[in-house]
Each structure stands twice: as structure tokens, then as C-alpha cells.
C-alpha atoms as a PDB file:
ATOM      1  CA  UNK A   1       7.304  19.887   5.689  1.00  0.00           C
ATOM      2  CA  UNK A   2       4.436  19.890   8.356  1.00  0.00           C
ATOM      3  CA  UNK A   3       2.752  17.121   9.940  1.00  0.00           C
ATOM      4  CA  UNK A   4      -0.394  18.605   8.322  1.00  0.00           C
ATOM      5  CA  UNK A   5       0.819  18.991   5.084  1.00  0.00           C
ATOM      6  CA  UNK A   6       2.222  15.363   4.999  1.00  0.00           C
ATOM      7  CA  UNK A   7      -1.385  14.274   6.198  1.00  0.00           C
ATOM      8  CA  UNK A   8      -2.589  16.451   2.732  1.00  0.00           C
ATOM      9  CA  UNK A   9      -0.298  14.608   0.742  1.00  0.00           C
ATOM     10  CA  UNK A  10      -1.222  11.080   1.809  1.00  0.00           C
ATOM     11  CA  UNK A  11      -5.006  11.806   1.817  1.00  0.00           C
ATOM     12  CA  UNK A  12      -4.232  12.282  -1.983  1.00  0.00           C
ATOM     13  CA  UNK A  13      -2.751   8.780  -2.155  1.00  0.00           C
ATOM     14  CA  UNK A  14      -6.028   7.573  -0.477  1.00  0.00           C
ATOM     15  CA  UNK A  15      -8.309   9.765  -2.973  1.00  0.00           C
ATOM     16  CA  UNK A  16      -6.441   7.520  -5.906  1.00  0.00           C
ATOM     17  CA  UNK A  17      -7.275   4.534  -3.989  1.00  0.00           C
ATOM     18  CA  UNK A  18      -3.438   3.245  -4.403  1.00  0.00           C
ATOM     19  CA  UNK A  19      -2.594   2.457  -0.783  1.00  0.00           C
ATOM     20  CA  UNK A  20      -5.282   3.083   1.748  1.00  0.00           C
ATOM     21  CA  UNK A  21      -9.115   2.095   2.066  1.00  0.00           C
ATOM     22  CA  UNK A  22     -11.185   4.233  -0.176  1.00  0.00           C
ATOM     23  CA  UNK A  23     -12.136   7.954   1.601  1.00  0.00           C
ATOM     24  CA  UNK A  24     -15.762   6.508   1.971  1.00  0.00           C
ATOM     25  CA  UNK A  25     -15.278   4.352   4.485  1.00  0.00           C
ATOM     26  CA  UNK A  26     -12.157   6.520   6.130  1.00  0.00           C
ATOM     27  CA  UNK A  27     -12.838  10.419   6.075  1.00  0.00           C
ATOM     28  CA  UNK A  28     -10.644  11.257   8.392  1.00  0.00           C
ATOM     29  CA  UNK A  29      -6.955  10.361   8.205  1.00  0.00           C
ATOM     30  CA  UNK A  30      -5.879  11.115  11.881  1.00  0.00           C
ATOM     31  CA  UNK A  31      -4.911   7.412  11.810  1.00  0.00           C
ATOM     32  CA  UNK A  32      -2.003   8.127   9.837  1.00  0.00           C
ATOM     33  CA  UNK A  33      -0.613  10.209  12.635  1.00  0.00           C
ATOM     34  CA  UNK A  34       2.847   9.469  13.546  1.00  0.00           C
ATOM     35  CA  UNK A  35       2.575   6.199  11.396  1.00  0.00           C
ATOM     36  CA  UNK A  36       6.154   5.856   9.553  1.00  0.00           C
ATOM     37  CA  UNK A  37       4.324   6.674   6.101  1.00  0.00           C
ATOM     38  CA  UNK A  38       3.287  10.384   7.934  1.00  0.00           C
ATOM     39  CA  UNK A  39       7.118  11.114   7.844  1.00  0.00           C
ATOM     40  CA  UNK A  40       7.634  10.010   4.350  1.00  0.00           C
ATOM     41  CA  UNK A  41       8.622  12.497   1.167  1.00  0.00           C
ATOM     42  CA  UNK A  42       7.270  12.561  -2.070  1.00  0.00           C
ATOM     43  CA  UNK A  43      10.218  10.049  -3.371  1.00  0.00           C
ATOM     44  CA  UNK A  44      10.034   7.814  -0.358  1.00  0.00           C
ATOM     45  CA  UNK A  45       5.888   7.612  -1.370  1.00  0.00           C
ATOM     46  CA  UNK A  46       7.141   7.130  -5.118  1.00  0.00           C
ATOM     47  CA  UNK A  47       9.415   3.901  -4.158  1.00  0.00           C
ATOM     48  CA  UNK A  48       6.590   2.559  -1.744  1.00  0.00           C
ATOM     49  CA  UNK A  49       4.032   2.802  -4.485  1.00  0.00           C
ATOM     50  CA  UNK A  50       6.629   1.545  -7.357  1.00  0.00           C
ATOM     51  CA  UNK A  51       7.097  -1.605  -5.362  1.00  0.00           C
ATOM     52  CA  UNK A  52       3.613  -2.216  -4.549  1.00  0.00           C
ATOM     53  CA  UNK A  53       2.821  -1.829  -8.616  1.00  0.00           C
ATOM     54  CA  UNK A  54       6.159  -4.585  -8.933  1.00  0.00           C
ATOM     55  CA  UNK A  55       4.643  -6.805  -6.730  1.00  0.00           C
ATOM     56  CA  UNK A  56       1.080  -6.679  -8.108  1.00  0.00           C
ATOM     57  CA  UNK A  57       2.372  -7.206 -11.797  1.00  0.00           C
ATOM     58  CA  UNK A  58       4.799  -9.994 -10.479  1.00  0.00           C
ATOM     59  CA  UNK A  59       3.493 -13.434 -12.190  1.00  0.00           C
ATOM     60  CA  UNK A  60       5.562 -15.139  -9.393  1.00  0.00           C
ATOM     61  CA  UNK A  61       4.066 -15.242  -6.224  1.00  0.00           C
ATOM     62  CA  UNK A  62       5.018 -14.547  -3.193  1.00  0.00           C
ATOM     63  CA  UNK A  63       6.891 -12.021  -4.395  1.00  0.00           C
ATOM     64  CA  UNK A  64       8.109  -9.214  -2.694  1.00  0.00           C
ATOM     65  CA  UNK A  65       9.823  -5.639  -2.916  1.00  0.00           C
ATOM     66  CA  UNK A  66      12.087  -3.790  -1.105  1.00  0.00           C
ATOM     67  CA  UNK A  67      13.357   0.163  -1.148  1.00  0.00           C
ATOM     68  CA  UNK A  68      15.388   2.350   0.610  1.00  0.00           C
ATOM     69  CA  UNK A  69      15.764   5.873   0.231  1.00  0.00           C
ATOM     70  CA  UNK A  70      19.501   6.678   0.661  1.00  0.00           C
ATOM     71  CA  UNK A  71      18.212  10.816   1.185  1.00  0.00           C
ATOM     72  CA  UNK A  72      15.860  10.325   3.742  1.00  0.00           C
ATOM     73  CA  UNK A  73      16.637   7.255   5.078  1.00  0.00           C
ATOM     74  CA  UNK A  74      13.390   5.778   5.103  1.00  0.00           C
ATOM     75  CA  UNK A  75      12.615   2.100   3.830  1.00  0.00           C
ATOM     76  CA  UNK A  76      10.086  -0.054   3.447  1.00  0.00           C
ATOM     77  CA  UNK A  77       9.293  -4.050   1.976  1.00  0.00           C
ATOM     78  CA  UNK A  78       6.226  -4.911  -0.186  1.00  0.00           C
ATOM     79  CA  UNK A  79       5.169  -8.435  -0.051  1.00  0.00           C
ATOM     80  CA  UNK A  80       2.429 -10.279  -1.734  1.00  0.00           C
ATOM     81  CA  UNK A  81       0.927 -12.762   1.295  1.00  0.00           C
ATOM     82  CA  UNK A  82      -1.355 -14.749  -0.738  1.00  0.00           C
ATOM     83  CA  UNK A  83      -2.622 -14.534  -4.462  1.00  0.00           C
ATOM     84  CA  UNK A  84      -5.873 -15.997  -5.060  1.00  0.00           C
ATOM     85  CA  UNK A  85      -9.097 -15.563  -7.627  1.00  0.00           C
ATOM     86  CA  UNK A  86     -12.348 -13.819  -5.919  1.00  0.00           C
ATOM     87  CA  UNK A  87     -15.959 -15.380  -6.570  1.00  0.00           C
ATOM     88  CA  UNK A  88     -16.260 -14.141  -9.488  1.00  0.00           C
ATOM     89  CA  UNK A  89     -12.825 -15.611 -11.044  1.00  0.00           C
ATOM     90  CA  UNK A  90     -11.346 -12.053 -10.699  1.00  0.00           C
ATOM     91  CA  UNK A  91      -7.428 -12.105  -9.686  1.00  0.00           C
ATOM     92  CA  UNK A  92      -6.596 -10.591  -6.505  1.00  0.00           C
ATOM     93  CA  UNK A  93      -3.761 -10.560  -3.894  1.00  0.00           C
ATOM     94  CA  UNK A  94      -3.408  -9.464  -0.376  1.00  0.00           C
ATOM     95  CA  UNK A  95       0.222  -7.403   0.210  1.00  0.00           C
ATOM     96  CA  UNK A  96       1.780  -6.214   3.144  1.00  0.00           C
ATOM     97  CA  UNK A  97       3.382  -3.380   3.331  1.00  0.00           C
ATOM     98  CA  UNK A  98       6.515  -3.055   5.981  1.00  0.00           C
ATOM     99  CA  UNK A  99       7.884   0.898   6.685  1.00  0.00           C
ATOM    100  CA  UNK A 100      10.249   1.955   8.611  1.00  0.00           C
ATOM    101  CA  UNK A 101      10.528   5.921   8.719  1.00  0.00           C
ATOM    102  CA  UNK A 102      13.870   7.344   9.330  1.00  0.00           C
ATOM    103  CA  UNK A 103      13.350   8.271  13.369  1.00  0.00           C
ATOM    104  CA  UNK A 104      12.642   4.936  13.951  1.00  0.00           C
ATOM    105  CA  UNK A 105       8.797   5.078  13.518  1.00  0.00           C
ATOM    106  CA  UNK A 106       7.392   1.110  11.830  1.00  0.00           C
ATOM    107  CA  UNK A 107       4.372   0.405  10.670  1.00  0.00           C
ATOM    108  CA  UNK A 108       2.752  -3.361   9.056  1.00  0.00           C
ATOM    109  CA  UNK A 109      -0.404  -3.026   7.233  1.00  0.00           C
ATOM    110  CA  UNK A 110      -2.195  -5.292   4.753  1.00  0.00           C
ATOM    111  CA  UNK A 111      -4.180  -4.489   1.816  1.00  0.00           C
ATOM    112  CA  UNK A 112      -6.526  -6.274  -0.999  1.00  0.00           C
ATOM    113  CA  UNK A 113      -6.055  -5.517  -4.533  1.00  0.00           C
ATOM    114  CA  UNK A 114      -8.181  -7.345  -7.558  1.00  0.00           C
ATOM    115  CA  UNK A 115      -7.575  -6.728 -10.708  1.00  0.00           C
ATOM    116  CA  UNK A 116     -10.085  -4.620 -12.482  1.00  0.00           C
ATOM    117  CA  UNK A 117      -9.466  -4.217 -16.556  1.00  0.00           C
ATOM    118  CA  UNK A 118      -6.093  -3.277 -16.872  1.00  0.00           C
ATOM    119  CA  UNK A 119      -5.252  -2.251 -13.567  1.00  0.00           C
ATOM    120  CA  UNK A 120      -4.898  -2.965  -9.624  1.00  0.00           C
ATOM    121  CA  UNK A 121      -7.480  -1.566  -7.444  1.00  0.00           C
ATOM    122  CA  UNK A 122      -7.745  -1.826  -3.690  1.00  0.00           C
ATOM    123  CA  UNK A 123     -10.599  -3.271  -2.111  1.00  0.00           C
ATOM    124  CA  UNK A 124     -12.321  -2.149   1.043  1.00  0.00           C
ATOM    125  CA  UNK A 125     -13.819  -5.580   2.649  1.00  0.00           C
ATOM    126  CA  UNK A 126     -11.448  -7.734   0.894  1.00  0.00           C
ATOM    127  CA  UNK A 127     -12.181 -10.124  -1.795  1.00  0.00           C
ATOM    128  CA  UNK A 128     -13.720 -14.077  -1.074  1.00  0.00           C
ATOM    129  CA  UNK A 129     -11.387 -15.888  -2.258  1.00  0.00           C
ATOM    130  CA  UNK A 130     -13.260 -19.026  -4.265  1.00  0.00           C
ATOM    131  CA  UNK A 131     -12.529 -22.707  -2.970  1.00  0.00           C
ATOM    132  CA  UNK A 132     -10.537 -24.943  -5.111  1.00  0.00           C
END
């Protein structure tokens, strides 16, 4: 698979607003250029996002995930940093997510999810977290 067509396929993840900042705020997704995720597979994408949905449904906190594709060889760790309400008493976390493609490529980044209905969306400023 082509660098382009690996750049399709995780512009797709960022439409569904599972990993990345929303589209609206990050048209283009030259940033993702020789990031580890760029030289990810479809399964290696499937155990990132599995993990990330583990730790966001995990009522223990911190918790944290990790997966390793055996075929490709690429890995990765989800971790939850902090869990915290929003100011308007909405649940929300702040993960990390830890890849490591199989050339040797890392990459750290750090997202905010809240909990909207019955499911975890990311958001793009990141939540204010109330004072206890």
C-alpha cells in the first residue's frame, strides 16, 4: 500500500472523529506523514482503535491498553492520563496514545474524549475540567 493511500485511509478515521481532531479544524493531513500510524494496516488501526474504546469504557482509571500486531509488527499502548467531569458534569478523559510502527517510526499524542449519550467523542479544544 502507498503512502497516499494510507493517508486516505486515516483521513477516514479522522472523518469518524475516533482518533484525530475533527477535519474542521485539520483539512489537510500532511501531518500524518511518516508518523508511525501512516505505516499502519487496516488490523494494526483495528487494535489501536479497540484499545482506545477499552480504555474509554474502563471504570478503573488510569487504565491502559496495549497491542501488538504479530503480522506487521507494529504496536502501540493506550493510556487514560487523567479522567475528570467537564463544566457541565459531562465525563471525559484525556488518553495517550504510544505507536511504534514496524521500521522503527514512534509517535506520542494525546487526545480528549467526553462522553456524549452513549458514546465517546473526541473533542477539539479539550474539555474544562470543573474544580472539586
Amino acid at each position: 500500500m502507498s503512502a497516499a493511500q494510507c493517508l486516505v485511509r486515516l483521513a477516514s478515521i479522522v472523518v469518524v472523529g475516533v482518533l484525530f481532531v475533527p477535519l474542521s479544524s485539520a483539512q489537510n493531513v500532511g501531518f500524518l506523514k511518516d508518523s508511525a500510524v501512516s505505516y499502519f494496516e487496516d488490523k494494526d488501526v483495528a487494535m489501536m482503535m479497540q484499545a482506545a474504546d477499552d480504555v474509554l469504557n474502563d471504570e478503573q482509571a488510569p487504565a491502559m491498553r496495549e497491542w501488538k500486531n504479530a503480522e506487521t509488527g507494529n504496536s502501540g499502548k493506550t493510556e487514560v492520563l487523567k479522567a475528570f467531569k467537564d463544566s457541565a458534569g459531562i465525563a471525559c478523559k484525556r488518553l495517550q496514545f504510544s505507536n511504534l510502527a514496524h521500521n522503527g517510526v514512534a509517535g506520542r499524542s494525546a487526545y480528549t474524549f467526553c462522553k456524549q449519550t452513549d458514546k465517546w467523542m473526541i473533542v477539539s479544544k479539550g474539555a474544562q475540567q470543573t474544580p472539586k
